[in-house]
PDB file of N, CA and C in Angstrom:
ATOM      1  N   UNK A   1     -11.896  -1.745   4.843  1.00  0.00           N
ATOM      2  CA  UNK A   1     -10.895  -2.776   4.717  1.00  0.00           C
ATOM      3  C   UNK A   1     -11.244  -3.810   3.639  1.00  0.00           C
ATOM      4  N   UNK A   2     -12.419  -3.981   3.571  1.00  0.00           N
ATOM      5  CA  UNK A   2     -12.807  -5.079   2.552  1.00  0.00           C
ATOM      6  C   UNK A   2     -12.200  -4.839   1.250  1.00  0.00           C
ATOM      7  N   UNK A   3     -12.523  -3.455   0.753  1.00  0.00           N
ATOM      8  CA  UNK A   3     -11.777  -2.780  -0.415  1.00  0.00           C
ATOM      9  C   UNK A   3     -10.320  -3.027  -0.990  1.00  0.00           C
ATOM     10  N   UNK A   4      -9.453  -2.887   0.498  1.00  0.00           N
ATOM     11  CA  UNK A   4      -8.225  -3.235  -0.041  1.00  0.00           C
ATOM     12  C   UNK A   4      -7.918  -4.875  -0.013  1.00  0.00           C
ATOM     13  N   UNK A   5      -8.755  -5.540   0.560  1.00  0.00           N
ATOM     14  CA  UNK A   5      -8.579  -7.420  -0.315  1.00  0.00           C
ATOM     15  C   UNK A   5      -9.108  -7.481  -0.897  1.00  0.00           C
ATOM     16  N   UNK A   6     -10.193  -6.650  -1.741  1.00  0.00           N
ATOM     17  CA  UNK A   6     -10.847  -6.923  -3.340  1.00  0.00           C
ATOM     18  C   UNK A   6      -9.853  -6.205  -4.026  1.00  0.00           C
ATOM     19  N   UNK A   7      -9.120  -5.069  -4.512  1.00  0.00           N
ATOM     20  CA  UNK A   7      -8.292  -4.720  -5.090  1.00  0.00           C
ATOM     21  C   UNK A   7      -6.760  -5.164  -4.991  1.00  0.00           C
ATOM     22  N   UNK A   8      -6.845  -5.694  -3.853  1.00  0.00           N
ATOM     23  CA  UNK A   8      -5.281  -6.481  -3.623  1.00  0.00           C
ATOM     24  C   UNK A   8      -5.591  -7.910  -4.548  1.00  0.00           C
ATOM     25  N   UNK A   9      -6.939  -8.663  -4.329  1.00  0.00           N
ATOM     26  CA  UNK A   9      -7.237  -9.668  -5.478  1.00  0.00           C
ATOM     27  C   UNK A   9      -7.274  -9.656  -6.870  1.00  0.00           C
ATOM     28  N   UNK A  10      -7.715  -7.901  -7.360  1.00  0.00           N
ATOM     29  CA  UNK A  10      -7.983  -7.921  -8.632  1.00  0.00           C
ATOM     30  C   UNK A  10      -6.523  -7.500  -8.945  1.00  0.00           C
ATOM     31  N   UNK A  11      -5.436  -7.074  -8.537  1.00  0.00           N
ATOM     32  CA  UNK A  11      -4.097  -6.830  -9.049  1.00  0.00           C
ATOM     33  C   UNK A  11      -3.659  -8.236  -8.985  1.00  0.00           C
ATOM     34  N   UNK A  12      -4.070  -9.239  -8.373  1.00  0.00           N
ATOM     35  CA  UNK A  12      -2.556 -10.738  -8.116  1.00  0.00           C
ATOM     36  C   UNK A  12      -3.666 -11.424  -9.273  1.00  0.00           C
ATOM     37  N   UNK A  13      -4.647 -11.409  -9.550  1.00  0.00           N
ATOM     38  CA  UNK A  13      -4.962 -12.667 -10.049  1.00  0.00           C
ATOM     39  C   UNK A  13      -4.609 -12.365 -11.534  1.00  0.00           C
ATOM     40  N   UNK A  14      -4.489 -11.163 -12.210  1.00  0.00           N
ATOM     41  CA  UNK A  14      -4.095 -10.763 -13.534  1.00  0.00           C
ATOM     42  C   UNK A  14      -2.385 -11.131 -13.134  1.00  0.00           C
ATOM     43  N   UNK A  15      -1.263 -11.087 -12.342  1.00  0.00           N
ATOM     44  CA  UNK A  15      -0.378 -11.787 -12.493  1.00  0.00           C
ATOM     45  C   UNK A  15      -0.375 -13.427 -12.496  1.00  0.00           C
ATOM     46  N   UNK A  16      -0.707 -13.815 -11.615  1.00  0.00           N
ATOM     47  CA  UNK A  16      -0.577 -14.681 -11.798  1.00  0.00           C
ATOM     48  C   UNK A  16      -1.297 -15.756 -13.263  1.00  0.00           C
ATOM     49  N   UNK A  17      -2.603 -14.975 -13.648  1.00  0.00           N
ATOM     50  CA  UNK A  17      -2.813 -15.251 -15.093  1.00  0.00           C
ATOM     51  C   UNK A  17      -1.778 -14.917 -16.011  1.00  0.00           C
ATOM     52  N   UNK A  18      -1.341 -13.764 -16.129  1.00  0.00           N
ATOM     53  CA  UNK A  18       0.415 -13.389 -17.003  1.00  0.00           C
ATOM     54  C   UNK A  18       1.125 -14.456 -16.829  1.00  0.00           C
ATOM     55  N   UNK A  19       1.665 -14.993 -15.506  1.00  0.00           N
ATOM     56  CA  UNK A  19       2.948 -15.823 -15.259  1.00  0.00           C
ATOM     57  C   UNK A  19       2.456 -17.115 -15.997  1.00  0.00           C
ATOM     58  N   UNK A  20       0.934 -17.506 -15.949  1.00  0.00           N
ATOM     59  CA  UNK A  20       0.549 -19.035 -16.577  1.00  0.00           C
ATOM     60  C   UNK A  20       0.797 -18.912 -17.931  1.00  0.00           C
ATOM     61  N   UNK A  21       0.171 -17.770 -18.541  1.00  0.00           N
ATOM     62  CA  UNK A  21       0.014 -17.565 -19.781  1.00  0.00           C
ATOM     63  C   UNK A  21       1.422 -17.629 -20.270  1.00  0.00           C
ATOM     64  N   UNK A  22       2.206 -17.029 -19.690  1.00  0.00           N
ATOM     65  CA  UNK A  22       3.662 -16.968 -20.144  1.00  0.00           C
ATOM     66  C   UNK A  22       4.182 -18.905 -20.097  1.00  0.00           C
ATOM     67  N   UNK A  23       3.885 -19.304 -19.457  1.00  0.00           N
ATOM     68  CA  UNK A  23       4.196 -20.539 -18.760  1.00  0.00           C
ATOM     69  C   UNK A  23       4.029 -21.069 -20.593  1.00  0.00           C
ATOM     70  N   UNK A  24       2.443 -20.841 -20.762  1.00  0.00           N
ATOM     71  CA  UNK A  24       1.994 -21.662 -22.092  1.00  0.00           C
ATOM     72  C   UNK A  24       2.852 -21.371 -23.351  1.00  0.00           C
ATOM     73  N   UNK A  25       2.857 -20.114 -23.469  1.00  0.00           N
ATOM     74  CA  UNK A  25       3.678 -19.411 -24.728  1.00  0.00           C
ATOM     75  C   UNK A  25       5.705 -20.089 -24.636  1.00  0.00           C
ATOM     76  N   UNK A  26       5.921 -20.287 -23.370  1.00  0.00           N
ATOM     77  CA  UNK A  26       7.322 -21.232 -23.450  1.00  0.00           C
ATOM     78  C   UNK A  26       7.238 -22.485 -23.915  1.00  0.00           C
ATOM     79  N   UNK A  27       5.957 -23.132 -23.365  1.00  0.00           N
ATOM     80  CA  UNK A  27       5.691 -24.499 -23.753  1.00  0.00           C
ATOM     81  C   UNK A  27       5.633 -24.741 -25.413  1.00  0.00           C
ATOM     82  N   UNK A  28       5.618 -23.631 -26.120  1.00  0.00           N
ATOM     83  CA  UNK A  28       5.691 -23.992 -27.371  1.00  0.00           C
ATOM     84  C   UNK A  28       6.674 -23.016 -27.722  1.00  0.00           C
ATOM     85  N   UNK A  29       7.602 -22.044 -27.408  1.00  0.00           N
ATOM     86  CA  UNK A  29       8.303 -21.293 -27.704  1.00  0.00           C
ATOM     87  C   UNK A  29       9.480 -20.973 -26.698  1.00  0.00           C
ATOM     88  N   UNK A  30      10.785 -21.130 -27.363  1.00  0.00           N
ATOM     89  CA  UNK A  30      12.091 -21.525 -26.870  1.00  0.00           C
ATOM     90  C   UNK A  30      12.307 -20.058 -27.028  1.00  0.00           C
ATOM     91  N   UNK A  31      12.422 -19.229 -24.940  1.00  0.00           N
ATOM     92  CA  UNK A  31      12.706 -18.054 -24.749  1.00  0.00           C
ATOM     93  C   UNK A  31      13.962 -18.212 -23.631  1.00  0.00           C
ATOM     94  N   UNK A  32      15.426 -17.748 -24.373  1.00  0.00           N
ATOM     95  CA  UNK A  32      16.402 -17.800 -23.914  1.00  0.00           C
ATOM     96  C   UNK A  32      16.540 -16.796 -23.039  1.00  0.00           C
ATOM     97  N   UNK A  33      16.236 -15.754 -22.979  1.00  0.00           N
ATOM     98  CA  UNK A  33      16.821 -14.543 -22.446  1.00  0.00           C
ATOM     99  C   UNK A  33      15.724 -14.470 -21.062  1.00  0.00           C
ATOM    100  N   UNK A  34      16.681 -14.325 -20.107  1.00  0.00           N
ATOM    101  CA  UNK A  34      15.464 -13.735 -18.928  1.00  0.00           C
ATOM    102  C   UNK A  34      14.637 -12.134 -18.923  1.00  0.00           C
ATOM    103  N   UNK A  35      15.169 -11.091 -19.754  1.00  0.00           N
ATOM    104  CA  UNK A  35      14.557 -10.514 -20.126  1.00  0.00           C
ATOM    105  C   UNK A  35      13.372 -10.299 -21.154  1.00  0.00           C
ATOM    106  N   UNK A  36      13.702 -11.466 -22.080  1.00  0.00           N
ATOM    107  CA  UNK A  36      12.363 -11.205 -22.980  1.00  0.00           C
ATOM    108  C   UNK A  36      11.439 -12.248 -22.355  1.00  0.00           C
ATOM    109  N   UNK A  37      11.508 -13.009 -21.171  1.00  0.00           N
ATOM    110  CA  UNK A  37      10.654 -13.504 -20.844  1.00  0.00           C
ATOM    111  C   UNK A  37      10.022 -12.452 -19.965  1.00  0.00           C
ATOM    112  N   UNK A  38      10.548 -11.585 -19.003  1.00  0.00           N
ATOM    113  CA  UNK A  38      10.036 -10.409 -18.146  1.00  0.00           C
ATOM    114  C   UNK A  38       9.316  -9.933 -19.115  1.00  0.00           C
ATOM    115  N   UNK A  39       9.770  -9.144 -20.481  1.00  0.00           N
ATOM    116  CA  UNK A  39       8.516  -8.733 -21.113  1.00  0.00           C
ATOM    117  C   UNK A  39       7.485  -9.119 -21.446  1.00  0.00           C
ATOM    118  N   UNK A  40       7.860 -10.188 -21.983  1.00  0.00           N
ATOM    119  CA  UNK A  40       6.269 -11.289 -22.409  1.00  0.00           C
ATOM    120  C   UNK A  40       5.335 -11.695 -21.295  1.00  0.00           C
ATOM    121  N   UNK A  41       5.889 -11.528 -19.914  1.00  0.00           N
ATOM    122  CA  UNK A  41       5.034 -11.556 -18.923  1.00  0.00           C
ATOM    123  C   UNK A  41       4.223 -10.556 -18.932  1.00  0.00           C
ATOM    124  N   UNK A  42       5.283  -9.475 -18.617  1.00  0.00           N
ATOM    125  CA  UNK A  42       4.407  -8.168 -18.385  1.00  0.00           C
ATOM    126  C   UNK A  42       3.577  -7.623 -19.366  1.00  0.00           C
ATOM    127  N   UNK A  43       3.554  -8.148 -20.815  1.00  0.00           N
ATOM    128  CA  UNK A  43       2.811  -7.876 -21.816  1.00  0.00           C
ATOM    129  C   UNK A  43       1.580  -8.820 -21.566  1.00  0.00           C
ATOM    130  N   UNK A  44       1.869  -9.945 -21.423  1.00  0.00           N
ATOM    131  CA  UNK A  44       0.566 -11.120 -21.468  1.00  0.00           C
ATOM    132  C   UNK A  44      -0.310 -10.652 -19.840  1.00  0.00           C
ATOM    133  N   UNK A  45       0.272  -9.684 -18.727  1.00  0.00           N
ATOM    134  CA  UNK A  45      -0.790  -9.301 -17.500  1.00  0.00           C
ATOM    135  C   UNK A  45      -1.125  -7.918 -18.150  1.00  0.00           C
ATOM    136  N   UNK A  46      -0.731  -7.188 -18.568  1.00  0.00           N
ATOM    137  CA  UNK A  46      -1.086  -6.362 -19.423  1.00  0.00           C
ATOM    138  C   UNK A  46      -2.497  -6.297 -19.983  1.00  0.00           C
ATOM    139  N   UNK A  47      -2.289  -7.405 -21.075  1.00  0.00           N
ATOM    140  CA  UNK A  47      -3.323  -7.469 -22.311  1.00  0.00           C
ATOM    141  C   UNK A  47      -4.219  -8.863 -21.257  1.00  0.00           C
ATOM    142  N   UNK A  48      -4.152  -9.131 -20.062  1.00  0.00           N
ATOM    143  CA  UNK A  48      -5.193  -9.995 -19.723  1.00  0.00           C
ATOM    144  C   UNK A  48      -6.219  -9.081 -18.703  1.00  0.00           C
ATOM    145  N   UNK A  49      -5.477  -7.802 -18.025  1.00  0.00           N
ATOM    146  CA  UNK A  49      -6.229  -7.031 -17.178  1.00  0.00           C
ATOM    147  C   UNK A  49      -6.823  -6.328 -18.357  1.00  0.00           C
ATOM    148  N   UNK A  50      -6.246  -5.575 -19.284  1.00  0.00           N
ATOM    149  CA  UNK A  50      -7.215  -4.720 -19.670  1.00  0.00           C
ATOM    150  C   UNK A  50      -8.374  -5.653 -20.778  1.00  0.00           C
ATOM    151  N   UNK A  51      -8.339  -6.693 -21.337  1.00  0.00           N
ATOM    152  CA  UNK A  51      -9.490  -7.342 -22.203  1.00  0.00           C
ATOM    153  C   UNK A  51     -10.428  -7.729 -20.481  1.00  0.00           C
ATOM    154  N   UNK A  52     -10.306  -7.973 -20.176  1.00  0.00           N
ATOM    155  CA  UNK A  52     -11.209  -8.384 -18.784  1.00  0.00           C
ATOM    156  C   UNK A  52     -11.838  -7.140 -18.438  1.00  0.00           C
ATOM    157  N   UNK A  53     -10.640  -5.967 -17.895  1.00  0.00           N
ATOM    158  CA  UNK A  53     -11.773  -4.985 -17.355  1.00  0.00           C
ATOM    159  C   UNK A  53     -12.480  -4.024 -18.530  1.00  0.00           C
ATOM    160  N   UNK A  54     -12.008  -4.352 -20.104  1.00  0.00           N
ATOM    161  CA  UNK A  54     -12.880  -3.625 -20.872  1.00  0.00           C
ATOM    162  C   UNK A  54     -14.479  -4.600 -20.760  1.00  0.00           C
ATOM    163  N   UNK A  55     -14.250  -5.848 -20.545  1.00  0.00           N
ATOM    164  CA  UNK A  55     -15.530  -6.497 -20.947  1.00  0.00           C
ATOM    165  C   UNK A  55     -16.168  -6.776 -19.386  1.00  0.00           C
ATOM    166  N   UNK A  56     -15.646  -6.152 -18.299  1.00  0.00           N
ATOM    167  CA  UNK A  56     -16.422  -5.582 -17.331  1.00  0.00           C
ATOM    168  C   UNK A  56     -17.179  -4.141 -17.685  1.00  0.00           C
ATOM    169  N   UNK A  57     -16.607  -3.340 -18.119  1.00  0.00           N
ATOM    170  CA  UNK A  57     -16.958  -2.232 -18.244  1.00  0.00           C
ATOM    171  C   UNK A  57     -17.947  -1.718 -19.150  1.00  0.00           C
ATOM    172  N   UNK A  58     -18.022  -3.065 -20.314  1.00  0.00           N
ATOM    173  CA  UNK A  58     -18.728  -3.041 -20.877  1.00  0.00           C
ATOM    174  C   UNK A  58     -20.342  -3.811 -20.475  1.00  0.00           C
ATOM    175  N   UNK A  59     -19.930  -5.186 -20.012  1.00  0.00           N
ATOM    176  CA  UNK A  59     -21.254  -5.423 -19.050  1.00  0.00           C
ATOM    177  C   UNK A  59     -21.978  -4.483 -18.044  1.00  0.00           C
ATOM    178  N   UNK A  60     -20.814  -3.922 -18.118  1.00  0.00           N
ATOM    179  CA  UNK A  60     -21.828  -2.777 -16.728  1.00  0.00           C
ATOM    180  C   UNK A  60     -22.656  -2.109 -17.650  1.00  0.00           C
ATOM    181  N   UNK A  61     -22.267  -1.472 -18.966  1.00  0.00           N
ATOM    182  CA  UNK A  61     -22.746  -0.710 -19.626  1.00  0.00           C
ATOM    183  C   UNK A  61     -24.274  -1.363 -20.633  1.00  0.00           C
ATOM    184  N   UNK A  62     -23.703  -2.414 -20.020  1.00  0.00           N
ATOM    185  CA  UNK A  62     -25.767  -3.819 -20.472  1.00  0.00           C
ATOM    186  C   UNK A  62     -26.076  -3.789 -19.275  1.00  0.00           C
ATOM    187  N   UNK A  63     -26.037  -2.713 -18.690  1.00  0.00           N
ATOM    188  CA  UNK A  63     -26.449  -3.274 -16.828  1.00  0.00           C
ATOM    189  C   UNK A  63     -26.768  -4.724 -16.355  1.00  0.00           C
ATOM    190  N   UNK A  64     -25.632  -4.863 -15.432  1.00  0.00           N
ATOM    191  CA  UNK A  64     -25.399  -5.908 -14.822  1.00  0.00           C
ATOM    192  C   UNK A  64     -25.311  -7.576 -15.328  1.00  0.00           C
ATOM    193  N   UNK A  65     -24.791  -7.080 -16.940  1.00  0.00           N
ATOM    194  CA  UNK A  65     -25.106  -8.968 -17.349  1.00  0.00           C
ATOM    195  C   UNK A  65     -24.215  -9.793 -17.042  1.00  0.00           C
ATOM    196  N   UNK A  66     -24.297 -10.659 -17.205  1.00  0.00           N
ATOM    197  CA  UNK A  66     -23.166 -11.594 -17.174  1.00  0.00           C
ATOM    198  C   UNK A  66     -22.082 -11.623 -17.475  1.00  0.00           C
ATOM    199  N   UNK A  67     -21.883 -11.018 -18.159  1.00  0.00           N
ATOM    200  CA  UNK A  67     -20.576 -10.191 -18.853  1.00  0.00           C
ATOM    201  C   UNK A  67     -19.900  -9.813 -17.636  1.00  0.00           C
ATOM    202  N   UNK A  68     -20.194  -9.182 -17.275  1.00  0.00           N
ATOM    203  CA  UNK A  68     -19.905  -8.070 -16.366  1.00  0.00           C
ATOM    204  C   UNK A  68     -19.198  -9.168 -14.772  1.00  0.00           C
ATOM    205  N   UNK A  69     -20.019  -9.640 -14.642  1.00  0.00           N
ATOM    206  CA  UNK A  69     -19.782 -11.425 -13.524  1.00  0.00           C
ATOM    207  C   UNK A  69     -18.726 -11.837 -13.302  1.00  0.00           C
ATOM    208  N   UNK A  70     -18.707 -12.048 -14.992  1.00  0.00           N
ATOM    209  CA  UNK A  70     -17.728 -13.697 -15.718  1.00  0.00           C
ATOM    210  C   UNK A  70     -16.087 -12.703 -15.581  1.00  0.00           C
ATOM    211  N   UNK A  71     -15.992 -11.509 -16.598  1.00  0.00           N
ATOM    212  CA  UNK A  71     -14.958 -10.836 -16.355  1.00  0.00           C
ATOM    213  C   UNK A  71     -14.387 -10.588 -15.196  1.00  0.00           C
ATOM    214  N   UNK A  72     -15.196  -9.850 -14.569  1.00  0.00           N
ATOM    215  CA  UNK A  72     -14.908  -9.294 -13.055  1.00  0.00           C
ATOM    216  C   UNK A  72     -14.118 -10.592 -12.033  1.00  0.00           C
ATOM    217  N   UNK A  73     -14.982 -12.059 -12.268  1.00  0.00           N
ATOM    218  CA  UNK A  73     -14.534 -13.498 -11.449  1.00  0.00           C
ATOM    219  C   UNK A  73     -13.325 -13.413 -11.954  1.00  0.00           C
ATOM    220  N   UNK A  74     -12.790 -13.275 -13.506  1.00  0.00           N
ATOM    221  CA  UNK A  74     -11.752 -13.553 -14.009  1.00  0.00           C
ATOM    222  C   UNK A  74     -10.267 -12.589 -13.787  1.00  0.00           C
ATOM    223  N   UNK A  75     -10.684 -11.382 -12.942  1.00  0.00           N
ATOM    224  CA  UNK A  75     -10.062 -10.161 -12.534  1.00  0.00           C
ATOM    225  C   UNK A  75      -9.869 -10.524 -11.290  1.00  0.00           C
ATOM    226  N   UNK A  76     -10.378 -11.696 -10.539  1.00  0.00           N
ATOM    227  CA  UNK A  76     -10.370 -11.756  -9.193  1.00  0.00           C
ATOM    228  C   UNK A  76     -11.311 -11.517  -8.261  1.00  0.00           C
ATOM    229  N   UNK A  77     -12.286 -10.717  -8.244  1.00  0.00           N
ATOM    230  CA  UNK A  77     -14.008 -10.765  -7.916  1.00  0.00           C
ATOM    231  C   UNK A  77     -14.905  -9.864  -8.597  1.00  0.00           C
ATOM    232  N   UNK A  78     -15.731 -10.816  -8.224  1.00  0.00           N
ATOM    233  CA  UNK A  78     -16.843  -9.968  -8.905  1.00  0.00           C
ATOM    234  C   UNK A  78     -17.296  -8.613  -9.427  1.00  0.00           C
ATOM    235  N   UNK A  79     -17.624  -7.773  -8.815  1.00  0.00           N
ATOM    236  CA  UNK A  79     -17.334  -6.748  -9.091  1.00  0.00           C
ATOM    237  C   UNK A  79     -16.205  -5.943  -8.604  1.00  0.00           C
ATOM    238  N   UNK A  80     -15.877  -4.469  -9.077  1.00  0.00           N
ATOM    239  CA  UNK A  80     -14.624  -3.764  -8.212  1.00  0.00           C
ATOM    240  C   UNK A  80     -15.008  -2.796  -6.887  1.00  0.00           C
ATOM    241  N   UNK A  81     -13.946  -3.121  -6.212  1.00  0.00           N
ATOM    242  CA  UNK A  81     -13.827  -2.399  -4.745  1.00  0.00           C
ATOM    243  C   UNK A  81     -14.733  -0.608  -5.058  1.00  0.00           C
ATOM    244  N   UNK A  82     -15.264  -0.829  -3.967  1.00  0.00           N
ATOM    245  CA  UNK A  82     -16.580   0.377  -3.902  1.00  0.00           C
ATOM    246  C   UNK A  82     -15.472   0.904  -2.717  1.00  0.00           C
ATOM    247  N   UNK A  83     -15.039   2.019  -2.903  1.00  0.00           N
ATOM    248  CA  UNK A  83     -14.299   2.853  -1.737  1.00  0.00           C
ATOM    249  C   UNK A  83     -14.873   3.834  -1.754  1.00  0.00           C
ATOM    250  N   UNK A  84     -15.019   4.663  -0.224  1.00  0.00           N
ATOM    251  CA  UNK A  84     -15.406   5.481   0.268  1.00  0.00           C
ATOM    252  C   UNK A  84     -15.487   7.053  -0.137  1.00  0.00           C
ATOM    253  N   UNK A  85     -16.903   7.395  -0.280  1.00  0.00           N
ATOM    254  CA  UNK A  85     -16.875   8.939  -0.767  1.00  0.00           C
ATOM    255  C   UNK A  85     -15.975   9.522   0.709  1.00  0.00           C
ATOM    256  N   UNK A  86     -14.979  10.277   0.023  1.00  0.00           N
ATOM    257  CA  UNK A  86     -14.065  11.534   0.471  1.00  0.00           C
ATOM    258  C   UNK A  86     -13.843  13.113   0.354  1.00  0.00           C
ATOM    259  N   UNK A  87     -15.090  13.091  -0.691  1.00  0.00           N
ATOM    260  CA  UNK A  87     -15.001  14.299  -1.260  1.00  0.00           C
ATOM    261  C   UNK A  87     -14.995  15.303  -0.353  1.00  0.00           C
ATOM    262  N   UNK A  88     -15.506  15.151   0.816  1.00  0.00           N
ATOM    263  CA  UNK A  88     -15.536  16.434   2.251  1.00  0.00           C
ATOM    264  C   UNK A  88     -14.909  16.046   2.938  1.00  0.00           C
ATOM    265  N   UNK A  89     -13.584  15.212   2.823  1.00  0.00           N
ATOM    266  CA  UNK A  89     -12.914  14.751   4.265  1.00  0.00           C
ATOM    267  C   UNK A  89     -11.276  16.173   4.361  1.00  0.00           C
ATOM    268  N   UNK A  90     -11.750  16.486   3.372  1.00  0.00           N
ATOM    269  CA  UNK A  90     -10.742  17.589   3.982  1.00  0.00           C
ATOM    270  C   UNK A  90     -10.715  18.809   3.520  1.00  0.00           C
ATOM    271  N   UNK A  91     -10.714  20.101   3.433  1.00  0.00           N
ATOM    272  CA  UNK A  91     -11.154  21.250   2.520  1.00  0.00           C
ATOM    273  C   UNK A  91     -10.480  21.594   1.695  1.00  0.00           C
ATOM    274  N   UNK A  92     -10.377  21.938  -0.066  1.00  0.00           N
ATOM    275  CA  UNK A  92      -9.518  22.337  -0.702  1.00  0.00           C
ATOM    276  C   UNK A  92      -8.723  23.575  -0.163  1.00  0.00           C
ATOM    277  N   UNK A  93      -7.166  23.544  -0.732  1.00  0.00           N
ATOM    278  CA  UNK A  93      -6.322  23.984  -0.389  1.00  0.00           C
ATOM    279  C   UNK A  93      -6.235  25.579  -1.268  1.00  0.00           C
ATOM    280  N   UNK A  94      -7.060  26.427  -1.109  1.00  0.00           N
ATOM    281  CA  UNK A  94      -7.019  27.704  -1.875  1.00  0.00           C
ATOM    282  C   UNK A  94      -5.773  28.724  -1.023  1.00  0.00           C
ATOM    283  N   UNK A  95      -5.288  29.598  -1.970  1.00  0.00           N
ATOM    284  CA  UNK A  95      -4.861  30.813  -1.807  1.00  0.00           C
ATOM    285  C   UNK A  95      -3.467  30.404  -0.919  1.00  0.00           C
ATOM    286  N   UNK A  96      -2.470  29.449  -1.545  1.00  0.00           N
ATOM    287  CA  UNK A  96      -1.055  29.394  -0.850  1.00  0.00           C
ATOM    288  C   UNK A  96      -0.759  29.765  -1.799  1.00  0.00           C
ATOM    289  N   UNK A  97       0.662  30.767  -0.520  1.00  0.00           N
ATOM    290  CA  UNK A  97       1.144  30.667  -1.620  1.00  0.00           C
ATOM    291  C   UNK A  97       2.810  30.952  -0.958  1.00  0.00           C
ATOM    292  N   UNK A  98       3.667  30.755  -1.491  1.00  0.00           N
ATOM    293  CA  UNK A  98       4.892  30.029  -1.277  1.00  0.00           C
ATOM    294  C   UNK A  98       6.073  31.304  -0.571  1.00  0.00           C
ATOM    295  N   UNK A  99       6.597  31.332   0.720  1.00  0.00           N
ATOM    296  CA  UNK A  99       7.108  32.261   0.977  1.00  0.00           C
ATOM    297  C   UNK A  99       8.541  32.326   0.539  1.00  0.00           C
ATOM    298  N   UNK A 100       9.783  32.519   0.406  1.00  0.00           N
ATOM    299  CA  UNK A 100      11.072  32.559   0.288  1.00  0.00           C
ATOM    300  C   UNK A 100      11.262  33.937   1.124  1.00  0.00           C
ATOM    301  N   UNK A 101      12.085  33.011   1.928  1.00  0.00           N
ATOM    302  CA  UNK A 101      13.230  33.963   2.987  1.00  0.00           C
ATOM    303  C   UNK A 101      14.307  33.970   2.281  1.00  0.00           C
ATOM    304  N   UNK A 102      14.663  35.345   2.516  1.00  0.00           N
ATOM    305  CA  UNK A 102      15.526  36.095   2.238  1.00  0.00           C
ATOM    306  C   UNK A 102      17.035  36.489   3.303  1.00  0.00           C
ATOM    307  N   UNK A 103      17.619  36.331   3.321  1.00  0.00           N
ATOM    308  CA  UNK A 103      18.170  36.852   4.985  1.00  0.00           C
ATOM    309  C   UNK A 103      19.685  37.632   4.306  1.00  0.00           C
TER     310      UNK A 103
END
């Protein structure tokens, strides 16, 4: 359970960074249309999740620096949700294969 309120955190806090960011970009720029403001949102959570989780991904790749911290806090926590190995929770599905009745 912990997993899904660290990943439910790291999806809201990149919106709600979009919606501010958007907030700023009106404050100096006169956006009439309610659609090009929807885009400029969804562009500014966009380009704020992925520069964050590249420079998580990249701290990981300096093992464990600060980098890695600062981004991740800025994604919503620290590091990302560790979910459960599944790999044996159920057996691959070999050799179906699809009947059609005929009648």
């Amino acid at each position: 359970m912990p997993a899904l309120f660290i990943s439910t955190m790291r999806t809201v806090v990149p919106f709600v960074a979009g919606w501010l960011l958007t907030l700023l970009v009106k404050a100096g720029i006169t956006i009439d249309s309610e659609r090009v403001t929807y885009v400029v949102t969804l562009v500014l959570v966009v380009a704020y999740y992925l520069a964050f989780r590249l420079l998580e991904v990249l701290g990981t790749k300096l093992r464990g620096s600060k980098l890695q911290t600062i981004a991740g806090v800025l994604l919503g926590w620290a590091r990302p949700p560790q979910y459960p190995n599944v790999d044996n929770a159920l057996p691959p599905l070999t050799g179906y294969r699809s009947e059609t009745r005929t009648e």
